[in-house]
C-alpha atoms as a PDB file:
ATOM      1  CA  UNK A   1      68.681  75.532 -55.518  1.00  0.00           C
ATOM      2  CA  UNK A   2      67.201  71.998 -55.142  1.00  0.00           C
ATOM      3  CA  UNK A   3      69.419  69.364 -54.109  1.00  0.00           C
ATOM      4  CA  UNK A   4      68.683  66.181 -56.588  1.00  0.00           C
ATOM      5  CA  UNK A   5      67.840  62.522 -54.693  1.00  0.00           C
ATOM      6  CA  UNK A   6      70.743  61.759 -57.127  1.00  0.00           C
ATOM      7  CA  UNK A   7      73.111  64.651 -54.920  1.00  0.00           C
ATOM      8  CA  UNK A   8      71.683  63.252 -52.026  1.00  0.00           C
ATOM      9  CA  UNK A   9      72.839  59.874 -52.497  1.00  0.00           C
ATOM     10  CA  UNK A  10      76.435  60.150 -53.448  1.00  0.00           C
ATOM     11  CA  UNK A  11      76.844  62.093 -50.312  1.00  0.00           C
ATOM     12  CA  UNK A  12      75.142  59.499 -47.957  1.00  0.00           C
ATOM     13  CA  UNK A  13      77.329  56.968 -46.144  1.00  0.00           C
ATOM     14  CA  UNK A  14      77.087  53.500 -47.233  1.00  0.00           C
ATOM     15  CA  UNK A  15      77.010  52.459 -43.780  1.00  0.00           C
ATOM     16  CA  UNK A  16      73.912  54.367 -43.185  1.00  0.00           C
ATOM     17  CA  UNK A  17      72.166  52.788 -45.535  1.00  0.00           C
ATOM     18  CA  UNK A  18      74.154  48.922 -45.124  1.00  0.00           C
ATOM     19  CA  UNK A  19      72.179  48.992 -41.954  1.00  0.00           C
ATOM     20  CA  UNK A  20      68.920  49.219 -43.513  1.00  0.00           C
ATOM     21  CA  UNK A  21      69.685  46.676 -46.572  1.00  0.00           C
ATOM     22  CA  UNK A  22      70.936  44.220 -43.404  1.00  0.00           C
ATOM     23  CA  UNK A  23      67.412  44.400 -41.590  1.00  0.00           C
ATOM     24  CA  UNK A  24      65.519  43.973 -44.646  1.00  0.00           C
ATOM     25  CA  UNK A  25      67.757  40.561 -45.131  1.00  0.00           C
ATOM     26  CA  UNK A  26      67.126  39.674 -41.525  1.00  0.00           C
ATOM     27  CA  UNK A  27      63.689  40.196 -41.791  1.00  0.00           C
ATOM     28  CA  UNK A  28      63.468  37.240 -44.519  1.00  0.00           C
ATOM     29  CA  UNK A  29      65.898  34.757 -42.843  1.00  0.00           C
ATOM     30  CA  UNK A  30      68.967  36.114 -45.048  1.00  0.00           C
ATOM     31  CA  UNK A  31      72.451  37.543 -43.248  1.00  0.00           C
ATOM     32  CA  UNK A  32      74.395  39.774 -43.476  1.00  0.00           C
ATOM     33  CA  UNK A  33      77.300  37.354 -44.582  1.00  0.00           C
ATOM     34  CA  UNK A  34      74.686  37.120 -47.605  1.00  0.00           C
ATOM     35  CA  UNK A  35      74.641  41.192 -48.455  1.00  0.00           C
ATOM     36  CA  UNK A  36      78.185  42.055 -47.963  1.00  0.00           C
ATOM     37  CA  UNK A  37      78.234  39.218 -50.059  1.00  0.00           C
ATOM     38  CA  UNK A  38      76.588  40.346 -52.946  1.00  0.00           C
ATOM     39  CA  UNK A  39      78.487  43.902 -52.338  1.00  0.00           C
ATOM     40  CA  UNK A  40      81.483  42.099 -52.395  1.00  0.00           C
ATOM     41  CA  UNK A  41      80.105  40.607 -55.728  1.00  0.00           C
ATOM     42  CA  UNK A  42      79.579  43.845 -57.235  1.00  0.00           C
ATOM     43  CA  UNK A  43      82.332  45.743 -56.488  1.00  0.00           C
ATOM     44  CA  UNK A  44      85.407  43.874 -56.349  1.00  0.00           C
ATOM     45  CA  UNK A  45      85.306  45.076 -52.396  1.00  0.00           C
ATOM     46  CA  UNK A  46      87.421  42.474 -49.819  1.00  0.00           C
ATOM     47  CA  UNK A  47      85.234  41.969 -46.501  1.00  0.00           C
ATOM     48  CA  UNK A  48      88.454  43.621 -45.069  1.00  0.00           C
ATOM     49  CA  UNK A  49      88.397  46.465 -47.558  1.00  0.00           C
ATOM     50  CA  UNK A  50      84.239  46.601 -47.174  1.00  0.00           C
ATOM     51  CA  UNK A  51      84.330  46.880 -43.408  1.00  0.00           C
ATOM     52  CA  UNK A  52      86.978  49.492 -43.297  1.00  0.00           C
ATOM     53  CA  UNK A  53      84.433  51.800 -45.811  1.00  0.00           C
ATOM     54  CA  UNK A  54      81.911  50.910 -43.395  1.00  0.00           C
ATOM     55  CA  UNK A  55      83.824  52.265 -40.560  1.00  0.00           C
ATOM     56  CA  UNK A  56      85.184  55.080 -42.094  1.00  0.00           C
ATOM     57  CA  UNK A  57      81.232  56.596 -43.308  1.00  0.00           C
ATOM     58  CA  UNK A  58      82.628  56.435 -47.023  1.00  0.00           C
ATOM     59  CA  UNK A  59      79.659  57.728 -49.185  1.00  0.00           C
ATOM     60  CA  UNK A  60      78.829  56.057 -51.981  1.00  0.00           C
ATOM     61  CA  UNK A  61      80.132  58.411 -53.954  1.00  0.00           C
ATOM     62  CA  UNK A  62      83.737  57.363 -53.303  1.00  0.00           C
ATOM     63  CA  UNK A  63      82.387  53.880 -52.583  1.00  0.00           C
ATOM     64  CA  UNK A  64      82.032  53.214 -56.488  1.00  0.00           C
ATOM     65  CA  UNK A  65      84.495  55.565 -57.777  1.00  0.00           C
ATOM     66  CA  UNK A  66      86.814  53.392 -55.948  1.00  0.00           C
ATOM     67  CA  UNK A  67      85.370  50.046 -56.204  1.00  0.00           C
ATOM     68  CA  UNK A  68      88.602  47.534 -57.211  1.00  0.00           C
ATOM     69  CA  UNK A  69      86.664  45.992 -60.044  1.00  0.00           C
ATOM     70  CA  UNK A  70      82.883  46.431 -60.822  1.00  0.00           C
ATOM     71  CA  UNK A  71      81.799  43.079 -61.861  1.00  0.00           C
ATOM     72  CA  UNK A  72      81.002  42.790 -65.594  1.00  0.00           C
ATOM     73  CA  UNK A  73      77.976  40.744 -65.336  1.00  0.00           C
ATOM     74  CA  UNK A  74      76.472  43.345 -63.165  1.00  0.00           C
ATOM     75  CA  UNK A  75      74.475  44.394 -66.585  1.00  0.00           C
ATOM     76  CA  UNK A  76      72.634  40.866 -66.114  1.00  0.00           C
ATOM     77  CA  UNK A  77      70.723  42.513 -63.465  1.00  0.00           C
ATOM     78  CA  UNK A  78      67.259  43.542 -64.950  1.00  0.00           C
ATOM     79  CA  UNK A  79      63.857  44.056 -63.587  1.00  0.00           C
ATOM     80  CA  UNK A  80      61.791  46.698 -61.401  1.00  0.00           C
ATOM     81  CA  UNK A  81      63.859  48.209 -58.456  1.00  0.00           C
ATOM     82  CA  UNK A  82      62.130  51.494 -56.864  1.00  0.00           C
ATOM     83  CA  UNK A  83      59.752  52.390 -59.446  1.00  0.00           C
ATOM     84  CA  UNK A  84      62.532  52.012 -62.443  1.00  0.00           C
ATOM     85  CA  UNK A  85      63.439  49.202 -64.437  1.00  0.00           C
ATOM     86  CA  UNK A  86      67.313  48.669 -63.772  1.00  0.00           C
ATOM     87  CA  UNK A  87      68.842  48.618 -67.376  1.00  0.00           C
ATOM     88  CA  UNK A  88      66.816  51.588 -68.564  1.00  0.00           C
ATOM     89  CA  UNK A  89      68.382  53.930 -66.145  1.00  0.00           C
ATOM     90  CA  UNK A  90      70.332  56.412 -67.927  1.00  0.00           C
ATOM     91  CA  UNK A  91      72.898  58.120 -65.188  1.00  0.00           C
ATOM     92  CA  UNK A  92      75.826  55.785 -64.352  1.00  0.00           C
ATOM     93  CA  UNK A  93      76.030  56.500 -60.632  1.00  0.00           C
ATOM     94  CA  UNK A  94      71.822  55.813 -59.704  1.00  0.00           C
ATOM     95  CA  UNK A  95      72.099  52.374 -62.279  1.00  0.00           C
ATOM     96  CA  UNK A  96      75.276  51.192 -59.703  1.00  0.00           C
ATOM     97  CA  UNK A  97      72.791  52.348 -56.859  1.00  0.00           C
ATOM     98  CA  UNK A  98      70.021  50.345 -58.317  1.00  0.00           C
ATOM     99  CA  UNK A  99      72.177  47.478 -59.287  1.00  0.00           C
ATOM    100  CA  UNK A 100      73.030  47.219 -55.323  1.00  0.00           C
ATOM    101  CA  UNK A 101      69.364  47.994 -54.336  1.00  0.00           C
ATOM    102  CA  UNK A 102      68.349  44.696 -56.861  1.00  0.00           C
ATOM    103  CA  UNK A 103      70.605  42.051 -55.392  1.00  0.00           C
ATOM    104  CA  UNK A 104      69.644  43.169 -51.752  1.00  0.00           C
ATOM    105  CA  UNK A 105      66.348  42.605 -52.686  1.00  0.00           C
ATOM    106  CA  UNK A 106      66.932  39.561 -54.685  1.00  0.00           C
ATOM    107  CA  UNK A 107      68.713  37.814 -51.228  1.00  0.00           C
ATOM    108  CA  UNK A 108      65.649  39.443 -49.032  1.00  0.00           C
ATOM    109  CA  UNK A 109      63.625  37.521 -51.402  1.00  0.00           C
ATOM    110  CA  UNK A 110      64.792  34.005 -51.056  1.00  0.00           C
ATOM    111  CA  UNK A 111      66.441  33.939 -54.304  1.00  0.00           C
ATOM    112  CA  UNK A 112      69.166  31.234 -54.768  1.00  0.00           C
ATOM    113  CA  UNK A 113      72.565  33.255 -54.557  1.00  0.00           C
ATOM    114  CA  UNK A 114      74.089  31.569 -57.751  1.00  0.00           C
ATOM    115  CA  UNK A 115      70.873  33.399 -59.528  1.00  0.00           C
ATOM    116  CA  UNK A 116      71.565  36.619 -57.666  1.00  0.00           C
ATOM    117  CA  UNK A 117      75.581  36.663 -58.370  1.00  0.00           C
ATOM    118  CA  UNK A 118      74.405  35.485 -61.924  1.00  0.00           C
ATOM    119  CA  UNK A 119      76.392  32.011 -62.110  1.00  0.00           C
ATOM    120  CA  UNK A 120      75.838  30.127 -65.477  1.00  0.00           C
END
């Protein structure tokens, strides 16, 4: 039996792939104060809490079944992302993996972080 690039992802470590959203923020003169910042955003995560997942190879899975508060205006967050358009994806878990793969790219980007944390 197949294993889905759904499967695949909730059993990945976010740190794995934290490394790789970090670079792509370097790349463009962003930080990484910038993307935990935006995770932090979307998840309700402390840096404390956030570094501790990091450490401990949490998959991402666990990572947003036990996220302290997903942030409400997270639905805000529209557009292309991968190939798929963000608020037309129809399984729970790969929209809150495409939610975090939009703001990374927003803040690799350039885009102003009250625009990518949608502030009125």
């Amino acid at each position: 039996m197949a294993i889905s690039a759904a499967d695949r992802i909730r059993k990945t470590s976010v740190a794995s792939i934290h490394v790789h959203y970090v670079a792509k923020a370097e790349r463009k003169g962003r930080t990484r104060a910038e993307v935990d910042e935006v995770i932090r955003w979307l998840t309700g995560y402390s840096q404390d809490q956030l570094e501790a997942l990091l450490a401990d190879g949490t998959t991402f899975e666990a990572f947003f079944a036990e996220a302290p508060t997903m942030n409400p205006n997270r639905f805000l967050i529209t557009g292309m992302i991968c190939g798929y358009r963000v608020e037309e994806i129809e399984d729970p878990f790969m929209r809150e993996i495409r939610h975090l793969d939009k703001l990374v790219d927003e803040v690799s980007k350039g885009k102003a972080m009250e625009k990518v944390l949608r502030q009125p």
